[in-house]
Protein backbone atom coordinates (compact mmCIF):
# COMPACT_ATOMS: atom_id res chain seq x y z
CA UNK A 1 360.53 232.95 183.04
CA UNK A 2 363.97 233.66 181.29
CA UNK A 3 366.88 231.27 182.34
CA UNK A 4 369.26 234.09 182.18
CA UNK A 5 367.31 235.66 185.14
CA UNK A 6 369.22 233.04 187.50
CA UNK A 7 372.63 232.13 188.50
CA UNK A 8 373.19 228.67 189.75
CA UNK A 9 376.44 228.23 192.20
CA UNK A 10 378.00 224.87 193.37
CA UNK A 11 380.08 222.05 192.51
CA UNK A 12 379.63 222.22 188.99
CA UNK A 13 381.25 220.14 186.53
CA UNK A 14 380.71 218.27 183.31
CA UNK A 15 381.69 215.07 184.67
CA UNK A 16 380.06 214.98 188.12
CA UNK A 17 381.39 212.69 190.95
CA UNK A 18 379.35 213.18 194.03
CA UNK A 19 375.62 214.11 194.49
CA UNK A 20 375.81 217.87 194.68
CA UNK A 21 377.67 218.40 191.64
CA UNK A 22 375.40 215.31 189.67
CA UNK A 23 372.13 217.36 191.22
CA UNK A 24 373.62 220.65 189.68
CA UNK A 25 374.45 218.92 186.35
CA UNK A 26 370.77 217.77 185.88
CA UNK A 27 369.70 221.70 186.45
CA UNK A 28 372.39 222.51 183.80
CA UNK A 29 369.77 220.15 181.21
CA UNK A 30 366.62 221.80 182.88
CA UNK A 31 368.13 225.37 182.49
CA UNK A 32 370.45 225.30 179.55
CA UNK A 33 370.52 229.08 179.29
CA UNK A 34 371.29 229.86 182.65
CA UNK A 35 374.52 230.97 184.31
CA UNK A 36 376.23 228.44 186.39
CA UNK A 37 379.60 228.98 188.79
CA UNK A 38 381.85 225.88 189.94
CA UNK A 39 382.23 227.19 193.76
CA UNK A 40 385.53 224.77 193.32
CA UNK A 41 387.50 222.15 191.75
CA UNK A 42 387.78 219.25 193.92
CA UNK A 43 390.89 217.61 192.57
CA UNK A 44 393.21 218.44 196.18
CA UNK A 45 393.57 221.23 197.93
CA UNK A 46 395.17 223.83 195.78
CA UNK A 47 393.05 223.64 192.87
CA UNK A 48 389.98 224.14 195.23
CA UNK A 49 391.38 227.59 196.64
CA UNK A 50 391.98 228.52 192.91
CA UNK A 51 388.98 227.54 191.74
CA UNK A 52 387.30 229.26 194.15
CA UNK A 53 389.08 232.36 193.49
CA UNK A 54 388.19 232.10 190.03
CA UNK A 55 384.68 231.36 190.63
CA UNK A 56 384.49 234.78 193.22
CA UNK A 57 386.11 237.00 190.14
CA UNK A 58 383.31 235.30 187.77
CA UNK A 59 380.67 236.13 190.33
CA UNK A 60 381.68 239.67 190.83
CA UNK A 61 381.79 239.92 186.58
CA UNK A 62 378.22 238.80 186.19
CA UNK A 63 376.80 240.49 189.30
CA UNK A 64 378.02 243.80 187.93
CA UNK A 65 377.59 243.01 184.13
CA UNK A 66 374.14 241.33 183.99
CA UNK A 67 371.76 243.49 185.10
CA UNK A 68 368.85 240.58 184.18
CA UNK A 69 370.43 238.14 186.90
CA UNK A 70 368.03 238.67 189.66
CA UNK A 71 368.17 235.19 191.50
CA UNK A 72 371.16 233.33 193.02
CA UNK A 73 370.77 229.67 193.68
CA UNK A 74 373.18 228.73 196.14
CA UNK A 75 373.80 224.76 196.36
CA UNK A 76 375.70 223.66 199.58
CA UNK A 77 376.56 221.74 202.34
CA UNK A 78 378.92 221.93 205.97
CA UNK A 79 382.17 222.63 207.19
CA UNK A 80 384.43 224.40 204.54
CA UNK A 81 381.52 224.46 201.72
CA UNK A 82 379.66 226.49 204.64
CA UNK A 83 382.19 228.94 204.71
CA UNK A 84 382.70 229.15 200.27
CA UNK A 85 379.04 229.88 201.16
CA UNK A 86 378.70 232.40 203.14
CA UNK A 87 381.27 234.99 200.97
CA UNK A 88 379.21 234.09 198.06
CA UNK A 89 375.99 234.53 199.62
CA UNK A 90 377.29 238.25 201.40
CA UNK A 91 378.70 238.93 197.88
CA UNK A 92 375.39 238.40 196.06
CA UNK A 93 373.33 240.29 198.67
CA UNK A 94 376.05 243.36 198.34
CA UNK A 95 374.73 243.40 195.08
CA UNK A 96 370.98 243.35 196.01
CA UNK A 97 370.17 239.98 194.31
CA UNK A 98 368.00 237.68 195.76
CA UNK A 99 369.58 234.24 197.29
CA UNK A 100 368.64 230.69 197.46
CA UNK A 101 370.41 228.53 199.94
CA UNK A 102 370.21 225.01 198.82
CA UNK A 103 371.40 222.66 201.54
CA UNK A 104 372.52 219.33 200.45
CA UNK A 105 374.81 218.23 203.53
CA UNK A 106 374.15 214.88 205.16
CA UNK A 107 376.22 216.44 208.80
CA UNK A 108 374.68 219.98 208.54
CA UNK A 109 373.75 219.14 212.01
CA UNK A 110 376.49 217.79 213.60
CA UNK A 111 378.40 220.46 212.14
CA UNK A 112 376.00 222.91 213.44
CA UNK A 113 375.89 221.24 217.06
CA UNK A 114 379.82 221.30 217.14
CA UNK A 115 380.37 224.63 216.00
CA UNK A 116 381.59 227.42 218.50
CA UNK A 117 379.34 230.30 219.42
CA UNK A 118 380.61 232.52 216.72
CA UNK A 119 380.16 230.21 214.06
CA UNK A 120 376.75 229.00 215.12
CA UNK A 121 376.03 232.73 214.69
CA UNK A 122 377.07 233.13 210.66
CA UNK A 123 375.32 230.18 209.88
CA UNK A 124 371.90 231.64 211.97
CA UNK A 125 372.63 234.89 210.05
CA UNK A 126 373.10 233.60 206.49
CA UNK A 127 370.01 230.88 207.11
CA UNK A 128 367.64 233.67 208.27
CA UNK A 129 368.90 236.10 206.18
CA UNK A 130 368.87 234.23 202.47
CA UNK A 131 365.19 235.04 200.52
CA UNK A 132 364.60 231.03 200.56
CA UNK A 133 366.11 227.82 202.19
CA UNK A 134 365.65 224.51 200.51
CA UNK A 135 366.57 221.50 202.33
CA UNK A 136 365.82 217.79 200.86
CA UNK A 137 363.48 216.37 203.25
CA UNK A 138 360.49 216.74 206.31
CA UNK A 139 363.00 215.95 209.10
CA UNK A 140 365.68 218.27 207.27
CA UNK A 141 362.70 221.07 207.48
CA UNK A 142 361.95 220.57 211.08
CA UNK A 143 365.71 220.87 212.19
CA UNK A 144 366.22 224.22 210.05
CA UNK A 145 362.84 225.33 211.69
CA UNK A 146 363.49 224.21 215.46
CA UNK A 147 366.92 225.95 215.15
CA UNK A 148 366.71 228.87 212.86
CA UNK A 149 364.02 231.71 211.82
CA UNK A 150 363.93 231.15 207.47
CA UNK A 151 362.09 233.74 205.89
CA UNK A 152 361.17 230.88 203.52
CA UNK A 153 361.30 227.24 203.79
CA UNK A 154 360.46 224.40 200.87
CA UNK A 155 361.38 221.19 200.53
CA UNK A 156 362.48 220.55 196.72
CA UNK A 157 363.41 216.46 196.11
CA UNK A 158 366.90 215.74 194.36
CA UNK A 159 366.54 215.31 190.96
CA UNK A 160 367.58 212.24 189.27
CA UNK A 161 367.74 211.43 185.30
CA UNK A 162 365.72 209.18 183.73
CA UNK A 163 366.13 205.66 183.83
CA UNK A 164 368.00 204.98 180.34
CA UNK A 165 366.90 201.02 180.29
CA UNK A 166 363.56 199.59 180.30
CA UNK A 167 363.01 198.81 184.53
CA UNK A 168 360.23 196.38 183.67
CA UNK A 169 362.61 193.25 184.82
CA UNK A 170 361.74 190.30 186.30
CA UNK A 171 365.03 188.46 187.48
CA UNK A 172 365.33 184.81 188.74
CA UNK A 173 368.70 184.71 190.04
CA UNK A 174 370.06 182.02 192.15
CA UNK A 175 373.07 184.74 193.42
CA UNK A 176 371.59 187.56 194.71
CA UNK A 177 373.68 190.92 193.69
CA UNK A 178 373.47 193.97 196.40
CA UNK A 179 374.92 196.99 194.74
CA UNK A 180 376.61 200.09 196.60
CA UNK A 181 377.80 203.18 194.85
CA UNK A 182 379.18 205.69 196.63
CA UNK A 183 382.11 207.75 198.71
CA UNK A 184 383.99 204.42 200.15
CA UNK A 185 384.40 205.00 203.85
CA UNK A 186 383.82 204.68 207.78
CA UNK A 187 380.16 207.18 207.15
CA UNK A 188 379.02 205.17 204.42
CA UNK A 189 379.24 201.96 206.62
CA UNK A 190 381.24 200.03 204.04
CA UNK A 191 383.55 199.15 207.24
CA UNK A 192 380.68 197.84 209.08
CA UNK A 193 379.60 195.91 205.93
CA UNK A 194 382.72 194.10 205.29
CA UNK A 195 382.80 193.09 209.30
CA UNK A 196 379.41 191.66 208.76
CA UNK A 197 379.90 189.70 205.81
CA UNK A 198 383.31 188.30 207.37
CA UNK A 199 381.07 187.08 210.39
CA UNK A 200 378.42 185.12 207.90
CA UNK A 201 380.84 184.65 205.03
CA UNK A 202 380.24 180.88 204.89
CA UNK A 203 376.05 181.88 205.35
CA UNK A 204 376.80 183.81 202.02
CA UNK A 205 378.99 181.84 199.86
CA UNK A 206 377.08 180.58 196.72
CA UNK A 207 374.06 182.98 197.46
CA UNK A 208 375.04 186.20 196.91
CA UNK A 209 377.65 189.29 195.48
CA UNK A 210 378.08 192.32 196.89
CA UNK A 211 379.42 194.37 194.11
CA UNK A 212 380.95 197.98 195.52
CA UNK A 213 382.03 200.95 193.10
CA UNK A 214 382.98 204.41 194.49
CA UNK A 215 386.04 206.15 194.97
CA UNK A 216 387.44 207.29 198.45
CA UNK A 217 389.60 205.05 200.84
CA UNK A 218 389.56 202.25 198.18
CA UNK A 219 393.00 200.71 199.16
CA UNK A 220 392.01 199.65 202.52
CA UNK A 221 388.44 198.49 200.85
CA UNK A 222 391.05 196.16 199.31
CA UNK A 223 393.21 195.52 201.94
CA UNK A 224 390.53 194.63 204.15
CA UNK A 225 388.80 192.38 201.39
CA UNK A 226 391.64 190.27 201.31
CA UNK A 227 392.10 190.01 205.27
CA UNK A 228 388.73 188.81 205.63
CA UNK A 229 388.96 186.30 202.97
CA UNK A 230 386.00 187.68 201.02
CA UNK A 231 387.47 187.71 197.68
CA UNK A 232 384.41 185.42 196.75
CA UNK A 233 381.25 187.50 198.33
CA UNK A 234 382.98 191.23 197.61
CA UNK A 235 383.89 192.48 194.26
CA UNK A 236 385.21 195.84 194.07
CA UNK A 237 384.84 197.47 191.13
CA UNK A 238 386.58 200.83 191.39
CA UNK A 239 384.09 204.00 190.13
CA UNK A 240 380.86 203.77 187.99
CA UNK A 241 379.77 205.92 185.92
CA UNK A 242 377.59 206.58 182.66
CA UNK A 243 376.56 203.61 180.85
CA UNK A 244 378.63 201.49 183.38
CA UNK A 245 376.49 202.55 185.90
CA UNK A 246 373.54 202.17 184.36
CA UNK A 247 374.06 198.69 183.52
CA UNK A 248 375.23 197.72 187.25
CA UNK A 249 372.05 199.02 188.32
CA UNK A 250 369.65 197.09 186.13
CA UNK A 251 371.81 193.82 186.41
CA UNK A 252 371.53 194.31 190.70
CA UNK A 253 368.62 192.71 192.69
CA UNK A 254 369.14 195.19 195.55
CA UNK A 255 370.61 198.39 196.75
CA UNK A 256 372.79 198.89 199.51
CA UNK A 257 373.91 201.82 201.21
CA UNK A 258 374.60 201.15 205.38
CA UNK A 259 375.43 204.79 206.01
CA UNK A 260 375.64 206.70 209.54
CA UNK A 261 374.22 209.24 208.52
CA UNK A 262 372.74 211.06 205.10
CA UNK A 263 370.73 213.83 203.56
CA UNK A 264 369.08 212.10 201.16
CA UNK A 265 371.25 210.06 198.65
CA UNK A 266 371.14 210.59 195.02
CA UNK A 267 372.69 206.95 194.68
CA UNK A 268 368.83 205.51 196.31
CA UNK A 269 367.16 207.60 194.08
CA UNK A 270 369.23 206.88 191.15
CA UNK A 271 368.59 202.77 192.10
CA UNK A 272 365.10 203.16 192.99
CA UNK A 273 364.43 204.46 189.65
CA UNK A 274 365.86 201.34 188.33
CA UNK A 275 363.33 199.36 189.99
CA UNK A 276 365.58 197.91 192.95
CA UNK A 277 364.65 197.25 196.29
CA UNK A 278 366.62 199.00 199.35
CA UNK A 279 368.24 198.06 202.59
CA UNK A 280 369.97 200.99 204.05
CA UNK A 281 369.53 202.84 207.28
CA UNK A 282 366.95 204.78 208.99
CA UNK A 283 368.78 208.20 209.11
CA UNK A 284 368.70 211.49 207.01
CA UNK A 285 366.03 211.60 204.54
CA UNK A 286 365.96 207.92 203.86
CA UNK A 287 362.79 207.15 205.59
CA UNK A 288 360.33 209.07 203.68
CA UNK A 289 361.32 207.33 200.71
CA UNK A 290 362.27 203.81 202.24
CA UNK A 291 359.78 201.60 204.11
CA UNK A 292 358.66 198.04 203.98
CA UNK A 293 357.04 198.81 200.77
CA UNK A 294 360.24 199.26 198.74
CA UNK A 295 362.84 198.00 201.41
CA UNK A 296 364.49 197.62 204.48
CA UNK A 297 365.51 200.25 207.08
CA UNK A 298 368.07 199.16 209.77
CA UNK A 299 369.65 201.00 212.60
CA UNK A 300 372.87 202.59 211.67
CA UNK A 301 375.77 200.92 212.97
CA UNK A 302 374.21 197.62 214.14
CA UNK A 303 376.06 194.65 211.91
CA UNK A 304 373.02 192.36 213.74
CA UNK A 305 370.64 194.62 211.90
CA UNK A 306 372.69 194.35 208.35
CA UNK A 307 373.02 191.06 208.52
CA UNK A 308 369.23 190.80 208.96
CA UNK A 309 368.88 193.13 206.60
CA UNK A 310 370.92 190.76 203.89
CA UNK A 311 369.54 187.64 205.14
CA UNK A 312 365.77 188.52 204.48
CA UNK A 313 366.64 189.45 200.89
CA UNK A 314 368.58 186.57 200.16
CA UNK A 315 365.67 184.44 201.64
CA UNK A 316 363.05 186.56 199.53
CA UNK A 317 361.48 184.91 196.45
CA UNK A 318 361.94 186.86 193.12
CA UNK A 319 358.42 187.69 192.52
CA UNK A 320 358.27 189.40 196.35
CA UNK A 321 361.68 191.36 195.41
CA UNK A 322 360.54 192.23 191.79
CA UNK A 323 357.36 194.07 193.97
CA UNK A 324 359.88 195.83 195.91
CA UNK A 325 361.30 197.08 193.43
CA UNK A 326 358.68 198.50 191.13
CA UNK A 327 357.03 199.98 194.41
CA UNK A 328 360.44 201.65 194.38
CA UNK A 329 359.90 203.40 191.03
CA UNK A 330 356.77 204.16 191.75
CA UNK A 331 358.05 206.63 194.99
CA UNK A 332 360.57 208.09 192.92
CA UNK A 333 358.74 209.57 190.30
CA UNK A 334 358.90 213.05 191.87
CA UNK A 335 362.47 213.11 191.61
CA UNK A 336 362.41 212.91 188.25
CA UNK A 337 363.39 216.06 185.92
CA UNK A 338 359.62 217.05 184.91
CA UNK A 339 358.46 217.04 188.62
CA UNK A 340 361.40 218.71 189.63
CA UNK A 341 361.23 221.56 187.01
CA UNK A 342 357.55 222.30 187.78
CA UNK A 343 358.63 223.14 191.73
CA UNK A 344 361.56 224.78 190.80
CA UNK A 345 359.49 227.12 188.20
CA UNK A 346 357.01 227.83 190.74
CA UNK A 347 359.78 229.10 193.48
CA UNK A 348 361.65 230.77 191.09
CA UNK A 349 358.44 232.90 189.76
CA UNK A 350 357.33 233.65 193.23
CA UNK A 351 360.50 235.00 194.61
CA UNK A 352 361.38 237.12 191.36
CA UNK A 353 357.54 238.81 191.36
CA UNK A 354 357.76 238.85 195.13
CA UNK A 355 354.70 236.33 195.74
CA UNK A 356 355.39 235.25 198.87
């Protein structure tokens, strides 16, 4: 199969922040000689509608210059991404190449359930009408089938990269560290988090960190650190990446990610595949890669839950955790790049010979 067959469209970029654009820069690795389109540039507002702009006029070069490029793979998600989307997806079709529409959303319902009749109907139209949907998980599937009529379905996991330092680690810490990474806000539950922890602060004191790293809302993350008096259970430590994150994830005993509601998160994968137990919620995706095996799986939005959640891995002996954890490896293995690349060979063959 010849990379320059296929055109890969999304949030692009060199330095990724967010899962989307970190899932697209592993495919840049698996397909080096590929085409690939930043749908925008998410710096604010204005650079997005130019970047958009200038990703439409790069489209429209390639579709009309590269008569090879047979196969668009479309990576997106709700809302405003839906509609970027759409124009891209009608464009490509204009031009009789075949589409992939790669949904990576964590609200693709809600924002389907709270759309208006003539929305619901573009999104019906460019679901059924794209040559294959990929969605991330076997609830994600059953939605998109319950709802819509996909001329193809698959399920293709999120890729992560290899784990860069040896997971075979057997901690003994007295102070437990739980680890988030992510988009600091009210969906990610880091709210909820910090009213837990104010509630058993003096439970926690001495026994555990909870180091977060993101970007987002990060001055009320602050503000509200301070107002609870958690300066010595919270550390913020503003956003992680490369070899920074890599080192916060082996050093962690556990990862934490209380969201309302999720597709399913790169940042588990990423910590699973450093050996690290879980405790998130049971929404999205997270299930079918979370249990009692590897974690802990709380109702979203329940701070009893959370803090029973925190207490049972502060009370857990090393050797029970260090299980956890390298059960957690084992379930991620077919996220990594060489699973992922086999699946996406074998789509990307069948749609271009028509095999399906």
């Amino acid at each position: 199969m010849e990379n320059k067959n296929i055109l890969f469209i999304g949030p692009y970029s060199k330095k990724p922040k967010g899962g989307v654009a970190f899932v697209l820069f592993e495919y840049k690795k698996l397909y080096p000689n590929s085409f690939f389109i930043a749908s925008t540039i998410s710096k604010n507002s204005i650079t997005k509608i130019y970047g958009f702009i200038f990703g439409i006029l790069r489209l429209f070069y390639l579709l009309t210059t590269k008569k090879k490029l047979k196969l668009v793979h479309i990576h997106g998600s709700s809302y405003k991404s839906f509609v970027r989307k759409i124009i891209i997806h009608n464009l490509c079709k204009a031009f009789k190449r075949k589409t992939i529409y790669h949904i990576h959303g964590s609200e693709y319902q809600l924002f389907y359930e709270q759309s208006g009749n003539f929305m619901k109907q573009k999104i019906a139209e460019f679901i059924n009408n794209t040559d294959c949907l990929i969605c991330l998980s076997e609830s994600w599937k059953a939605f998109f089938l319950n709802n819509f009529n996909p001329k193809r379905i698959e399920i293709i996991p999120n890729i992560i990269a290899n784990p860069i330092h040896s997971c075979n680690k057997i901690k003994d810490n007295s102070l437990i560290i739980f680890q988030f990474l992510g988009f600091i806000d009210e969906r990610k539950g880091v709210w909820l988090l910090l009213e837990t922890l104010k509630i058993h602060k003096n439970k926690i004191i001495g026994k555990a960190i909870f180091n977060i790293g993101g970007n987002g809302e990060t001055q009320k993350l602050q503000r509200l650190i301070k107002e609870y008096e958690l300066e010595e259970v919270v550390n913020f430590m503003g956003w992680v990446s490369g070899e920074d994150k890599q080192q916060c994830l082996q050093e962690a005993d556990v990862y934490l990610l209380p969201s309302y509601n999720e597709g399913l998160p790169i940042s588990i994968l990423e910590a699973m595949s450093y050996s690290l137990p879980i405790l998130s919620t049971s929404v999205g995706g997270i299930p079918e890669i979370v249990s009692s095996e590897n974690g802990f799986l709380i109702s979203p939005g329940s701070k009893i839950e959370l803090w029973k959640g925190i207490n049972y891995f502060i009370g857990l002996i090393s050797r029970k955790r260090n299980k956890l954890g390298q059960n957690s490896l084992k379930k991620v293995h077919p996220h990594f790049p060489k699973q992922v690349r086999t699946k996406l060979n074998q789509l990307y063959e069948q749609l271009l010979n028509d095999q399906y």
